[in-house]
C-alpha atoms as a PDB file:
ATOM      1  CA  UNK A   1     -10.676  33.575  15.490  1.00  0.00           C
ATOM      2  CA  UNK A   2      -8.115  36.342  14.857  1.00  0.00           C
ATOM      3  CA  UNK A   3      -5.415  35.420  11.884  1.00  0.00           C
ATOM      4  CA  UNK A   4      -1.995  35.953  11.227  1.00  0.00           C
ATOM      5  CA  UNK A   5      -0.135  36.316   8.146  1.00  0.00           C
ATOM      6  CA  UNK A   6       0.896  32.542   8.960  1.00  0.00           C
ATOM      7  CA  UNK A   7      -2.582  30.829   9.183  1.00  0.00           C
ATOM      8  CA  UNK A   8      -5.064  30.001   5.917  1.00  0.00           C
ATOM      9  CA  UNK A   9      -8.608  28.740   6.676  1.00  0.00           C
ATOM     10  CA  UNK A  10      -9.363  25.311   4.718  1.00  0.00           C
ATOM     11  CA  UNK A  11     -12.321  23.359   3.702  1.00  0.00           C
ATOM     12  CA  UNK A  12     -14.093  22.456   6.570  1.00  0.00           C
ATOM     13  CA  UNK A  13     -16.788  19.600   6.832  1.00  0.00           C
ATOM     14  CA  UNK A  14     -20.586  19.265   7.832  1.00  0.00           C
ATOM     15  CA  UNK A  15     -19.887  20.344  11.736  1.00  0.00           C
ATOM     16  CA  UNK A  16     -19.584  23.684  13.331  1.00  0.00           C
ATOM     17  CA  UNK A  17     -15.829  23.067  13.542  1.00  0.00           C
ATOM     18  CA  UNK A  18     -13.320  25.560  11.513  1.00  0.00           C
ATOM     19  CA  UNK A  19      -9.578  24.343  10.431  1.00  0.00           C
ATOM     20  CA  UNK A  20      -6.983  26.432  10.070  1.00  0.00           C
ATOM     21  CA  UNK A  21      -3.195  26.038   8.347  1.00  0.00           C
ATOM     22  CA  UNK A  22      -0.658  27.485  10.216  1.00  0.00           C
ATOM     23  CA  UNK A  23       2.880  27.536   8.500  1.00  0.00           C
ATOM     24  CA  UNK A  24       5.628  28.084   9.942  1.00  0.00           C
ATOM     25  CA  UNK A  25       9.492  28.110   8.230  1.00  0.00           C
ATOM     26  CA  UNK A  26       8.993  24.716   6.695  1.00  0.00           C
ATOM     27  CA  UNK A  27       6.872  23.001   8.687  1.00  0.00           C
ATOM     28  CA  UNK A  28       2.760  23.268   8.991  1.00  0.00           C
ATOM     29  CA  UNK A  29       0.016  22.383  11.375  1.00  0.00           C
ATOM     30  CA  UNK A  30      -3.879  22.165  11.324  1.00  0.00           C
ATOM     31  CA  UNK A  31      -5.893  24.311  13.690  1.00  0.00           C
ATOM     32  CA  UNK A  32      -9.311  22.866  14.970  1.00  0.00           C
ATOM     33  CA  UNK A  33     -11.554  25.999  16.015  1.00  0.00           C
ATOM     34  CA  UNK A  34     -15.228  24.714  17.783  1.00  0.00           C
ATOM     35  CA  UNK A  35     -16.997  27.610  19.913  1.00  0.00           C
ATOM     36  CA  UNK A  36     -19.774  25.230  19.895  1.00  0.00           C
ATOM     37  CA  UNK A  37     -19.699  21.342  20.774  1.00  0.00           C
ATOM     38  CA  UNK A  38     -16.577  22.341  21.750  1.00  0.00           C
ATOM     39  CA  UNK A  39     -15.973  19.101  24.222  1.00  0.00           C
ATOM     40  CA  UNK A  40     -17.059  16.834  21.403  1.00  0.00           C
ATOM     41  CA  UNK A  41     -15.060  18.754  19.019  1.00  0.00           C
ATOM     42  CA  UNK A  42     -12.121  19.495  20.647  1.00  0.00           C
ATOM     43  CA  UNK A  43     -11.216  17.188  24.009  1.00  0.00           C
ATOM     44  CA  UNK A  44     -13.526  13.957  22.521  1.00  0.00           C
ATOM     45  CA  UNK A  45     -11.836  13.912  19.354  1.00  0.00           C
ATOM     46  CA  UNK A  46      -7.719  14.115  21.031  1.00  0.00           C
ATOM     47  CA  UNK A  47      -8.930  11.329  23.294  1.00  0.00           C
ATOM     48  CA  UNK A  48     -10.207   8.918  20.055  1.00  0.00           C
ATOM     49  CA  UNK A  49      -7.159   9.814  18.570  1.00  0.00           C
ATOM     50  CA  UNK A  50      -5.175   8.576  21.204  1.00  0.00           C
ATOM     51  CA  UNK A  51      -7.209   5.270  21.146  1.00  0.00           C
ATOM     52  CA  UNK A  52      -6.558   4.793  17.338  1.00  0.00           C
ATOM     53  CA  UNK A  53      -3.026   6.108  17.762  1.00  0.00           C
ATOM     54  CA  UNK A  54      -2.308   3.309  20.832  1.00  0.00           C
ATOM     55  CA  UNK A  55      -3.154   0.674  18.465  1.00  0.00           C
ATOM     56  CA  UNK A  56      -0.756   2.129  15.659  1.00  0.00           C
ATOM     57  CA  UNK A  57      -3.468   3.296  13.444  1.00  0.00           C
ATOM     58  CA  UNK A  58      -2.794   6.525  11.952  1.00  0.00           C
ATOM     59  CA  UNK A  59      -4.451   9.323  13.238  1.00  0.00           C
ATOM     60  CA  UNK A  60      -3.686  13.393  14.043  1.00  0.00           C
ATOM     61  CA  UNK A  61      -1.254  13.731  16.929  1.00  0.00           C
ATOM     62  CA  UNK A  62      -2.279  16.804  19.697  1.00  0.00           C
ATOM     63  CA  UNK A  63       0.926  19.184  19.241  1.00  0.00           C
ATOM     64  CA  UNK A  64      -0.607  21.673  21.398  1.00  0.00           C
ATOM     65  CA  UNK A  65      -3.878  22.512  23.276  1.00  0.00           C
ATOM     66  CA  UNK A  66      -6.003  25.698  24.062  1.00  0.00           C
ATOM     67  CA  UNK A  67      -9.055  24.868  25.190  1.00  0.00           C
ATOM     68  CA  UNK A  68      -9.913  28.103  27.087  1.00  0.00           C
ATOM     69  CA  UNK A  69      -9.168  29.553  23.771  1.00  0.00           C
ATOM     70  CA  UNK A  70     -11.881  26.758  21.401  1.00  0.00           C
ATOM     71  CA  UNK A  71      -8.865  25.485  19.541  1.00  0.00           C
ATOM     72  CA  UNK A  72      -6.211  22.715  19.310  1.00  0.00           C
ATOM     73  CA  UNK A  73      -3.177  22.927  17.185  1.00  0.00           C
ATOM     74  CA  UNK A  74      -2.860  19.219  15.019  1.00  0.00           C
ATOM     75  CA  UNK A  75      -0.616  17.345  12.909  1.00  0.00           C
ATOM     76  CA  UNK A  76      -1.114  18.134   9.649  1.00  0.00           C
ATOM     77  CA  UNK A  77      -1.317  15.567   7.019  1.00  0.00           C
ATOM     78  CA  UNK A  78      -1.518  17.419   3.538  1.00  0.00           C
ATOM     79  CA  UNK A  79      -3.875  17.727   1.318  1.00  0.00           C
ATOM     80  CA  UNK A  80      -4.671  14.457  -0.658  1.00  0.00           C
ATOM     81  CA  UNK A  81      -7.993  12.353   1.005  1.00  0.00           C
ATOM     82  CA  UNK A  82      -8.825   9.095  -0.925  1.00  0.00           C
ATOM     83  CA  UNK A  83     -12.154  10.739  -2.158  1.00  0.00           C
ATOM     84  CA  UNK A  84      -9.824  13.215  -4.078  1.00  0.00           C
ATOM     85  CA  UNK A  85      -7.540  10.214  -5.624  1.00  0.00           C
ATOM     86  CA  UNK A  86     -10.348   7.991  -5.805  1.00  0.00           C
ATOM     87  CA  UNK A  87     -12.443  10.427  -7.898  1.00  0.00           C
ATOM     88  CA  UNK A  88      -9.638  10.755 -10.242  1.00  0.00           C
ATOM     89  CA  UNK A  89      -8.764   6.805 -10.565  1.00  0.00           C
ATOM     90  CA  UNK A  90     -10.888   4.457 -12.336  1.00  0.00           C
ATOM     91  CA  UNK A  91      -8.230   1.925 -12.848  1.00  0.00           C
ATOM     92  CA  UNK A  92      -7.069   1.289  -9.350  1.00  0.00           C
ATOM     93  CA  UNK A  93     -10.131   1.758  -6.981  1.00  0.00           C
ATOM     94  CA  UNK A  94     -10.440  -1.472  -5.545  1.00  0.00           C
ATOM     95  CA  UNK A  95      -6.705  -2.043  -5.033  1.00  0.00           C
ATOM     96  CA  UNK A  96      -7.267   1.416  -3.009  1.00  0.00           C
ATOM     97  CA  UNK A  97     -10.541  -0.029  -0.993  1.00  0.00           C
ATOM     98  CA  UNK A  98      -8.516  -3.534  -0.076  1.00  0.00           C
ATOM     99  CA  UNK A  99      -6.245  -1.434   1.914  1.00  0.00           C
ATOM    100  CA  UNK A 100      -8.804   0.853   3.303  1.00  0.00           C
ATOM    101  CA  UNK A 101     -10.869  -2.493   4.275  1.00  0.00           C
ATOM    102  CA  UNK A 102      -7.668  -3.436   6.465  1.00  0.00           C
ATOM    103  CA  UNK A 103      -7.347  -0.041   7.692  1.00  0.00           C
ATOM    104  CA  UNK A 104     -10.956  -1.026   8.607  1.00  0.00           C
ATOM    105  CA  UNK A 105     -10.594  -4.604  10.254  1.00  0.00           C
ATOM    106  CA  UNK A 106      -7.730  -2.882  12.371  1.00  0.00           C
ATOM    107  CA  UNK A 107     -10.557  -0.535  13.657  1.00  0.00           C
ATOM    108  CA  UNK A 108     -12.106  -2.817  14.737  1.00  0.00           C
ATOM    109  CA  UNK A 109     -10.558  -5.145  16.799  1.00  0.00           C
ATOM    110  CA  UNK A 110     -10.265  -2.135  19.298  1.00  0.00           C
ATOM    111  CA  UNK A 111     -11.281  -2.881  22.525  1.00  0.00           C
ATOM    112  CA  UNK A 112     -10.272   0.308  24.622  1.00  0.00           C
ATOM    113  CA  UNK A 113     -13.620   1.629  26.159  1.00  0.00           C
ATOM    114  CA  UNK A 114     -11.574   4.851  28.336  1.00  0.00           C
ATOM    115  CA  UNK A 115      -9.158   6.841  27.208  1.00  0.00           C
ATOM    116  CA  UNK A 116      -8.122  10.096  28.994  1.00  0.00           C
ATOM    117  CA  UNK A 117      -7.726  13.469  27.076  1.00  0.00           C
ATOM    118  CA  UNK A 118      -5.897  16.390  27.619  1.00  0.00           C
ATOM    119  CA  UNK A 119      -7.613  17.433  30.107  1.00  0.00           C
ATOM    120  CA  UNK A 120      -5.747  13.905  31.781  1.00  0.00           C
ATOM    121  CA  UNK A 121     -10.126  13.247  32.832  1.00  0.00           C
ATOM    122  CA  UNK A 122     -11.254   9.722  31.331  1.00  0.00           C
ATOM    123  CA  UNK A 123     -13.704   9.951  28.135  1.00  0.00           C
ATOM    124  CA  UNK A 124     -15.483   6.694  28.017  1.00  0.00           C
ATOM    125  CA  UNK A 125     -16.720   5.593  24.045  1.00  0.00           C
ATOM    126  CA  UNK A 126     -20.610   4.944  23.971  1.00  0.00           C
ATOM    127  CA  UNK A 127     -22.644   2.432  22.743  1.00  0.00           C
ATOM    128  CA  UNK A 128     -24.590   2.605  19.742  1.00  0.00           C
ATOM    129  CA  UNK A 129     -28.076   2.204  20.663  1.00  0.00           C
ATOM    130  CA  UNK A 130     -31.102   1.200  19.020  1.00  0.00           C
ATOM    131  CA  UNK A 131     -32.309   4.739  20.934  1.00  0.00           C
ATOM    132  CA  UNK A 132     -29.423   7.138  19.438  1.00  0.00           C
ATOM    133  CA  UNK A 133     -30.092   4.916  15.577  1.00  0.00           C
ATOM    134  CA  UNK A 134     -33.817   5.895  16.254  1.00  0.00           C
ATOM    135  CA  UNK A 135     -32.963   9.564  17.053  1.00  0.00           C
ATOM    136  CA  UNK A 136     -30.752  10.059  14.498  1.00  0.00           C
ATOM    137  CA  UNK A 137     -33.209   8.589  11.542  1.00  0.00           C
ATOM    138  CA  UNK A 138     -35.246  10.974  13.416  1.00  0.00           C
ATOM    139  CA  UNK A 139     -33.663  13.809  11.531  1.00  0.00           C
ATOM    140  CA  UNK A 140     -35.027  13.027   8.698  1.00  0.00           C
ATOM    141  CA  UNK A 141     -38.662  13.420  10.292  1.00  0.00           C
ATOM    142  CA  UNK A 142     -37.880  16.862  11.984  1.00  0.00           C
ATOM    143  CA  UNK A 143     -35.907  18.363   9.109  1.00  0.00           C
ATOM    144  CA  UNK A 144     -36.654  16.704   5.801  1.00  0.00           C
ATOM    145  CA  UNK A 145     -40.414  16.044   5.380  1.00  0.00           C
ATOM    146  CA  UNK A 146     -41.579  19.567   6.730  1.00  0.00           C
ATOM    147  CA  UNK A 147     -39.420  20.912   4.380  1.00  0.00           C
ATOM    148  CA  UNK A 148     -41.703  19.375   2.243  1.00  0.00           C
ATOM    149  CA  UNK A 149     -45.425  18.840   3.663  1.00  0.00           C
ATOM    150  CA  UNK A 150     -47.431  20.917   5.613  1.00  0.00           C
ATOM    151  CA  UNK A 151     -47.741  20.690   9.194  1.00  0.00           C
ATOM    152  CA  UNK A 152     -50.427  18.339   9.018  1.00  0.00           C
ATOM    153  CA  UNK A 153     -49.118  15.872   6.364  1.00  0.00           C
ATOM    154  CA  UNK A 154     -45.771  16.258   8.114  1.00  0.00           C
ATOM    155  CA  UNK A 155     -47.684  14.626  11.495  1.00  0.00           C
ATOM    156  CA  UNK A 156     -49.228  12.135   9.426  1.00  0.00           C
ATOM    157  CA  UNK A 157     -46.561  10.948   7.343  1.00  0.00           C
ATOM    158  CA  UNK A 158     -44.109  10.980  10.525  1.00  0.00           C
ATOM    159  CA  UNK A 159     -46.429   9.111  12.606  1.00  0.00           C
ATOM    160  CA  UNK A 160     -46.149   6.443  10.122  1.00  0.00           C
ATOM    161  CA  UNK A 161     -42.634   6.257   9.457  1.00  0.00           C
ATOM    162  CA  UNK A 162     -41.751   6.464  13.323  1.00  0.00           C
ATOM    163  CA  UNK A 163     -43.262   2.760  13.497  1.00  0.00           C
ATOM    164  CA  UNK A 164     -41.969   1.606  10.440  1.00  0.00           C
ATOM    165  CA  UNK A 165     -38.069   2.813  11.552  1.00  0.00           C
ATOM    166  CA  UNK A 166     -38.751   1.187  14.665  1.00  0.00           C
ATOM    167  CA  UNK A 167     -39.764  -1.850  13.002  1.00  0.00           C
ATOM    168  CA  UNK A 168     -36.333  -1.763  11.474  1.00  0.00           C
ATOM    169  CA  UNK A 169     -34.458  -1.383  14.573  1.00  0.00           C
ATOM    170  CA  UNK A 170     -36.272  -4.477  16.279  1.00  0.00           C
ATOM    171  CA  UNK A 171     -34.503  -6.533  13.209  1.00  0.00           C
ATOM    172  CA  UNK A 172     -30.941  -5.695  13.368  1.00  0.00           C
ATOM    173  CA  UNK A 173     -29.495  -8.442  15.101  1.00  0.00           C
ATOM    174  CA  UNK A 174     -26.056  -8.381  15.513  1.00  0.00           C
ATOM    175  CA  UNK A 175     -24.368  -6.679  19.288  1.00  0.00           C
ATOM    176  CA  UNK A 176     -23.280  -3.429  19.868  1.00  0.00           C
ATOM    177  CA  UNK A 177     -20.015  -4.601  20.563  1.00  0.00           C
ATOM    178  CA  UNK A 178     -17.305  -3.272  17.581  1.00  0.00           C
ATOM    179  CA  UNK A 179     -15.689  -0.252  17.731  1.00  0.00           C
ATOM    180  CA  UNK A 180     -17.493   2.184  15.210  1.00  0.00           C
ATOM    181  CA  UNK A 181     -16.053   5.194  14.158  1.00  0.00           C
ATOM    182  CA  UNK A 182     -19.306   6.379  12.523  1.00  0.00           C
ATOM    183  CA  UNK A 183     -18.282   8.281   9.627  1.00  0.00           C
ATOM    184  CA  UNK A 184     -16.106   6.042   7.627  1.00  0.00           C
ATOM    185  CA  UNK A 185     -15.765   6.892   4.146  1.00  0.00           C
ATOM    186  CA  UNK A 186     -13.481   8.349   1.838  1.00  0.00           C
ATOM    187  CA  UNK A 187     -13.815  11.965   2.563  1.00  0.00           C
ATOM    188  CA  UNK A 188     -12.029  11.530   5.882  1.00  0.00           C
ATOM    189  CA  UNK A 189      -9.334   8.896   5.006  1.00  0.00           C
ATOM    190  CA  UNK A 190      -5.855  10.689   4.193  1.00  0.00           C
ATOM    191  CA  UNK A 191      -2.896   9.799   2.154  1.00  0.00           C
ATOM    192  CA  UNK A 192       0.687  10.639   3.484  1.00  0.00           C
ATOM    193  CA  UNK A 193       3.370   8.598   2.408  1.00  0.00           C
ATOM    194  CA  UNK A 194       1.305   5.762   0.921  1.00  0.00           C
ATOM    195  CA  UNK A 195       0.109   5.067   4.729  1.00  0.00           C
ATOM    196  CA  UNK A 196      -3.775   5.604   5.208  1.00  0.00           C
ATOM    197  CA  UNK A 197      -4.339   8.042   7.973  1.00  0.00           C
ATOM    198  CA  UNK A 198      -8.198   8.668   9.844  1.00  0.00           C
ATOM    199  CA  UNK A 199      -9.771  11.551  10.219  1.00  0.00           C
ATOM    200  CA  UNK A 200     -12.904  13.156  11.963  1.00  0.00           C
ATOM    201  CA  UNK A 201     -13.182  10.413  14.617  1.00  0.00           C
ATOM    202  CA  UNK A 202     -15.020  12.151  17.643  1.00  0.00           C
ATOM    203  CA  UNK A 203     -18.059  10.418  17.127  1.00  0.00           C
ATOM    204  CA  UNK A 204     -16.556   6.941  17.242  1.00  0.00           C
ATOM    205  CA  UNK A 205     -19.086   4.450  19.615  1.00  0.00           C
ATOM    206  CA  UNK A 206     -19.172   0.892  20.082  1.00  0.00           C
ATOM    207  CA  UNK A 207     -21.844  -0.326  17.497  1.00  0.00           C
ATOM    208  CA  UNK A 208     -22.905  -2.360  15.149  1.00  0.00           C
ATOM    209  CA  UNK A 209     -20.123  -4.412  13.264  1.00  0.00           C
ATOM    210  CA  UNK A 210     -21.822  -3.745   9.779  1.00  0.00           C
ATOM    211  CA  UNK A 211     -22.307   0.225   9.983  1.00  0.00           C
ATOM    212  CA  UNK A 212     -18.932   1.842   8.772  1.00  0.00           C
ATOM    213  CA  UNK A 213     -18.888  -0.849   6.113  1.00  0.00           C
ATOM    214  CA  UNK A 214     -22.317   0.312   4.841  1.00  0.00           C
ATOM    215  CA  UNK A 215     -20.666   3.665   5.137  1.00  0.00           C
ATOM    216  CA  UNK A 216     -17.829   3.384   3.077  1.00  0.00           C
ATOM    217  CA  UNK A 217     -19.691   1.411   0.419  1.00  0.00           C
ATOM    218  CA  UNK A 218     -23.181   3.620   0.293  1.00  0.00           C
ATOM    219  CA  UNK A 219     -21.052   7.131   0.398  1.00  0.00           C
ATOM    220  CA  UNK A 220     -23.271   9.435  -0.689  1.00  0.00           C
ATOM    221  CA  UNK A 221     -20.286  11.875  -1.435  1.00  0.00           C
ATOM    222  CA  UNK A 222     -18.713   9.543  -3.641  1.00  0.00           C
ATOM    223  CA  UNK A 223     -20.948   7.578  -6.685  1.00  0.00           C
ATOM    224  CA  UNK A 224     -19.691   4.428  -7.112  1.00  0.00           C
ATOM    225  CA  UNK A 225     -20.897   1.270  -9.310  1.00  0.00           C
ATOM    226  CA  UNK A 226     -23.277  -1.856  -8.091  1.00  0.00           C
ATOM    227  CA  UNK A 227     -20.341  -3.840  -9.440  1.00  0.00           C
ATOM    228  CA  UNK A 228     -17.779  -2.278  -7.225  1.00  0.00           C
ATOM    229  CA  UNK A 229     -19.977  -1.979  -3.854  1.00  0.00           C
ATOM    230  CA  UNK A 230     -20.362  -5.781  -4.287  1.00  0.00           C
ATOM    231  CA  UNK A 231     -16.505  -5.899  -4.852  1.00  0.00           C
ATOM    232  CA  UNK A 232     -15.778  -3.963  -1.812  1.00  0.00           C
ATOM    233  CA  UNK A 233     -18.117  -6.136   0.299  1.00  0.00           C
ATOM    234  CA  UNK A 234     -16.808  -9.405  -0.751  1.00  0.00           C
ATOM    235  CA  UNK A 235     -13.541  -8.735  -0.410  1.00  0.00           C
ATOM    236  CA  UNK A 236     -14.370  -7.860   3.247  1.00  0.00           C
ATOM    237  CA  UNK A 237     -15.711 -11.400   3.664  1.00  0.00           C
ATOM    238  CA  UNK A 238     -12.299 -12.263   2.925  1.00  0.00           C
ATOM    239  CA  UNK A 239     -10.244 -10.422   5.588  1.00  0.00           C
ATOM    240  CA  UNK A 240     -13.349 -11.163   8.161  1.00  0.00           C
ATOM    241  CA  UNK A 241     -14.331 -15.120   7.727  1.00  0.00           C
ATOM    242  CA  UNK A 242     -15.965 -15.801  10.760  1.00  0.00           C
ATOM    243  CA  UNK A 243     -18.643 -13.341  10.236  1.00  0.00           C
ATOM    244  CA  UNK A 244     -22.325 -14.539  10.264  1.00  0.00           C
ATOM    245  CA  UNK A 245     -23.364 -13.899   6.530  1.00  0.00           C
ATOM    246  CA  UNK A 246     -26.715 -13.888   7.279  1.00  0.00           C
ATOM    247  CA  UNK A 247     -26.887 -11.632   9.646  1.00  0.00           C
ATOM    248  CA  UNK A 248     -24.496  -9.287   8.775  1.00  0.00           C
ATOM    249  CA  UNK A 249     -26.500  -8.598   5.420  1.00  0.00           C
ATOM    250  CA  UNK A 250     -29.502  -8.209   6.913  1.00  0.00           C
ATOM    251  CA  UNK A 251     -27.932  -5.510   9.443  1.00  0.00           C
ATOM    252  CA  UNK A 252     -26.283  -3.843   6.525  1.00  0.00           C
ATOM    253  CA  UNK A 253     -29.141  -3.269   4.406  1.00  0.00           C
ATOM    254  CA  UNK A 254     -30.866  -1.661   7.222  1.00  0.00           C
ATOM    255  CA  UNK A 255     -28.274   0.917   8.817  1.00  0.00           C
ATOM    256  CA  UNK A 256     -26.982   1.569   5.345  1.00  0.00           C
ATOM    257  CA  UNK A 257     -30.786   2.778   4.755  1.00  0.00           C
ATOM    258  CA  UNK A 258     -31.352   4.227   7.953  1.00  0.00           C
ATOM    259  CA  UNK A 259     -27.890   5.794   7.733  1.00  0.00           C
ATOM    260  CA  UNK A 260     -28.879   7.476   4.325  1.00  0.00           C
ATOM    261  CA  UNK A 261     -32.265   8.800   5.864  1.00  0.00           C
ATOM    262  CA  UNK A 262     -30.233  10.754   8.483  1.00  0.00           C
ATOM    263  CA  UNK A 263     -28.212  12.082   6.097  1.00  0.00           C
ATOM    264  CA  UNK A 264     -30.940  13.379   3.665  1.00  0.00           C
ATOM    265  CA  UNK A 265     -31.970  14.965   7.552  1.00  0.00           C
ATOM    266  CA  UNK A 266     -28.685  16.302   8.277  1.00  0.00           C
ATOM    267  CA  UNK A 267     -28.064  17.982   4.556  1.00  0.00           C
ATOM    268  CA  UNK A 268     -31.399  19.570   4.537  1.00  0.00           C
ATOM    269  CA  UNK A 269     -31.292  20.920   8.611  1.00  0.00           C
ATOM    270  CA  UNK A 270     -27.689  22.548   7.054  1.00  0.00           C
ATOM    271  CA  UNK A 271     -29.439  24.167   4.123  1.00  0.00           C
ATOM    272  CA  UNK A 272     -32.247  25.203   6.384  1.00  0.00           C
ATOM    273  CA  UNK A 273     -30.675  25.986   9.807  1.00  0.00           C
ATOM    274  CA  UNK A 274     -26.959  26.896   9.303  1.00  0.00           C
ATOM    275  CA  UNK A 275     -27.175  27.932   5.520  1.00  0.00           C
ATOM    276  CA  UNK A 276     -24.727  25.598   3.898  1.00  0.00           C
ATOM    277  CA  UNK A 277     -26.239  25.068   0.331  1.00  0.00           C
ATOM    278  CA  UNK A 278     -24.050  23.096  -1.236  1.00  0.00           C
ATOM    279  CA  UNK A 279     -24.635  19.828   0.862  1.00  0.00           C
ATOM    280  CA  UNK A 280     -28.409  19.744  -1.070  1.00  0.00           C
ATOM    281  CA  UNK A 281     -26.619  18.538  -4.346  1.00  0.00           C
ATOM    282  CA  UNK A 282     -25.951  15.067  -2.588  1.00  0.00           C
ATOM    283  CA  UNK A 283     -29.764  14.033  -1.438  1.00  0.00           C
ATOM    284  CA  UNK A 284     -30.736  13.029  -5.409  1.00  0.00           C
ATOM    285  CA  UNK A 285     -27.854  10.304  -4.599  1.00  0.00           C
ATOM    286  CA  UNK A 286     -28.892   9.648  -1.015  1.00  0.00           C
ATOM    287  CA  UNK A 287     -32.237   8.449  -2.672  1.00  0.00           C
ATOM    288  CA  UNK A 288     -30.935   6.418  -4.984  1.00  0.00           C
ATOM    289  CA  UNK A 289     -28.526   4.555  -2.151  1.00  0.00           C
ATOM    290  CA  UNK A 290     -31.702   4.063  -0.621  1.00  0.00           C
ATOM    291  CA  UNK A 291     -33.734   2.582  -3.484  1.00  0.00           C
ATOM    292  CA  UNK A 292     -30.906   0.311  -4.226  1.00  0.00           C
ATOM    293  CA  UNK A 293     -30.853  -1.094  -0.845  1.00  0.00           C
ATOM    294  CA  UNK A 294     -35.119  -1.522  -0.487  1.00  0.00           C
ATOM    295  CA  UNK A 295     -35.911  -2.627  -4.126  1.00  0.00           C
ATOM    296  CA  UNK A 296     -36.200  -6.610  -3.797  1.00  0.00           C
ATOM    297  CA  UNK A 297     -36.276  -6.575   0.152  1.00  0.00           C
ATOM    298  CA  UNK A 298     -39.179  -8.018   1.666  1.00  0.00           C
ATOM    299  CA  UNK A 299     -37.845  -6.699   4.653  1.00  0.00           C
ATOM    300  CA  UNK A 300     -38.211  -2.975   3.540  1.00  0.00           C
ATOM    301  CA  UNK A 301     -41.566  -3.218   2.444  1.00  0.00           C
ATOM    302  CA  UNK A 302     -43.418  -1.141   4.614  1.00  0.00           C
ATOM    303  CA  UNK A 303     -41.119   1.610   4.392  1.00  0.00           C
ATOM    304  CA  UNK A 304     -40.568   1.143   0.246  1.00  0.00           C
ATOM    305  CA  UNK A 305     -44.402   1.262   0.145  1.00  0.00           C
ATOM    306  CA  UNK A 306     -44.405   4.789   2.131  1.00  0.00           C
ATOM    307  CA  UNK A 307     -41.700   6.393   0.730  1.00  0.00           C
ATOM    308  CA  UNK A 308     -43.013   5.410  -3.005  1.00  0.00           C
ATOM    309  CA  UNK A 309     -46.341   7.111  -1.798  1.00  0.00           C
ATOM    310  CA  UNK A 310     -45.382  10.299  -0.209  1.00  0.00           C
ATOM    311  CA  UNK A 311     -41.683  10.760  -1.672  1.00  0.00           C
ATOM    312  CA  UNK A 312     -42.285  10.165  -5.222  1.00  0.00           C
ATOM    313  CA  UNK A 313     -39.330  10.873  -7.996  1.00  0.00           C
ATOM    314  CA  UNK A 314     -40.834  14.609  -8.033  1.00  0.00           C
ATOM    315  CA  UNK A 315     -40.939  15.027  -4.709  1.00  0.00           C
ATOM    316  CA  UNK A 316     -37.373  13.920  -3.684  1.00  0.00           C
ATOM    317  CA  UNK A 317     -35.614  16.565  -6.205  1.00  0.00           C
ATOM    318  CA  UNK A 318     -37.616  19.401  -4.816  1.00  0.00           C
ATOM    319  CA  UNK A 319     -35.046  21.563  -2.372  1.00  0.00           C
END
């Protein structure tokens, strides 16, 4: 993308979009640039918007669109994310997650399934399937454990893990029937005038009620306490009452885990494939999420027994 005097390229995120800051007198904007995925990216991510923005949550308005062109011009919404205030407050974090948990229970009780973009065609939210849960834990299979093992450990090991994931999936027992915006944590939660405003929503689906809990609570970007994930999920009992317990925790554990396996996947295909580094500094941290979540378990262990064998402590720092 060609720049003007007028436009500064930010920090971007894990995708293959770029963002852009285009000032102008006083006022500023935010420039999404996607060549590739470009539908997800671009025309997927206006229409969720719209959804969240229908139901007053706070979310980046379209101000203008060129498609033909890979961007879209956005409201801008500063600098400040909660991971950045978070990091930097020790005092006030849960008073910070109690309004990020409402934020939260506002998601979802969304019920809008089609939304039309700005292309004025319908975009219909998916469901969360066991299939697309199994494909994504799948990254960590294709990307992770050949970076590690040869070929022929790699089809062992996999071949193993494949049944114990599905395993996994057979147990979650709560519906696909809550809206899910699938990457809920702190990194893409903005501040602007002490209102909470969501970012990064194209992937939203209609899932499992416990997944962007266990996302906001086992954020691998941010480290936070035992004490103060247990904080954070009671006090989400609180707003949510009629919630099977039971249930819930069970599904928890498991995406959380599953969740964290993807992303050790992800991180390494980005070091690998598109040659972002930097992500490989948050997989030591992944692990631990992980072990915190299987130790004590019964229902993990199958997979705590495999992992222990072929992803020992040594092992799971090697890059």
């Amino acid at each position: 993308m060609k720049l003007s005097k007028d436009f500064n390229e930010i920090k971007g995120d894990a995708s293959f979009r770029k963002f852009y800051r285009k000032k102008y007198k006083k006022k500023s904007s935010i420039i999404v640039y996607a060549k590739k995925e470009k539908i997800k990216n671009l025309l997927n991510y206006d229409a969720i918007n719209k959804v969240l923005l229908k139901k007053k949550i706070l979310a980046p308005k379209i101000l203008s669109e060129h498609f033909s062109k890979n961007y879209i011009e956005i409201e801008d919404f500063g600098k400040k994310t909660l991971f950045d205030i978070l990091k930097k407050n020790s005092k006030n974090k849960i008073r910070i997650y109690k309004k990020i948990l409402i934020i939260l229970k506002e998601l979802q009780k969304i019920k809008i399934r089609r939304i039309k973009n700005f292309k004025n065609k319908f975009y219909t939210i998916p469901t969360y399937s066991k299939d697309l849960l199994y494909k994504e834990t799948f990254l960590f299979l294709k990307w992770y454990v050949p970076n590690i093992y040869s070929k022929k450990k790699t089809y062992k090991i996999n071949k193993q893990l494949k049944k114990i994931i599905k395993s996994l999936l057979a147990k979650v027992k709560l519906s696909n029937n809550t809206f899910v915006h699938r990457d809920f944590h702190v990194s893409n939660l903005m501040l602007k005038n002490s209102n909470i405003c969501i970012l990064d929503s194209q992937d939203a689906v209609y899932g499992n009620i416990a997944y962007d809990l266990a996302s906001l609570i086992d954020d691998v970007r941010l480290q936070t306490s035992v004490h103060i994930k247990k904080k954070i999920y009671n006090e989400y009992f609180k707003l949510n009452k009629k919630i099977n317990l039971r249930k819930f925790e069970n599904d928890f554990q498991i995406l959380s885990v599953l969740r964290n396996l993807k992303i050790i996947g992800i991180f390494t295909r980005l070091a690998k494939r598109d040659r972002k580094k930097k992500y490989l500094k948050l997989i030591p941290y992944a692990w631990k999420l992980i072990e915190m979540r299987i130790n004590n378990n019964n229902i993990f262990t199958d997979l705590k027994r495999n992992l222990e064998i072929n992803f020992p402590k040594k092992v799971r720092i090697k890059k």
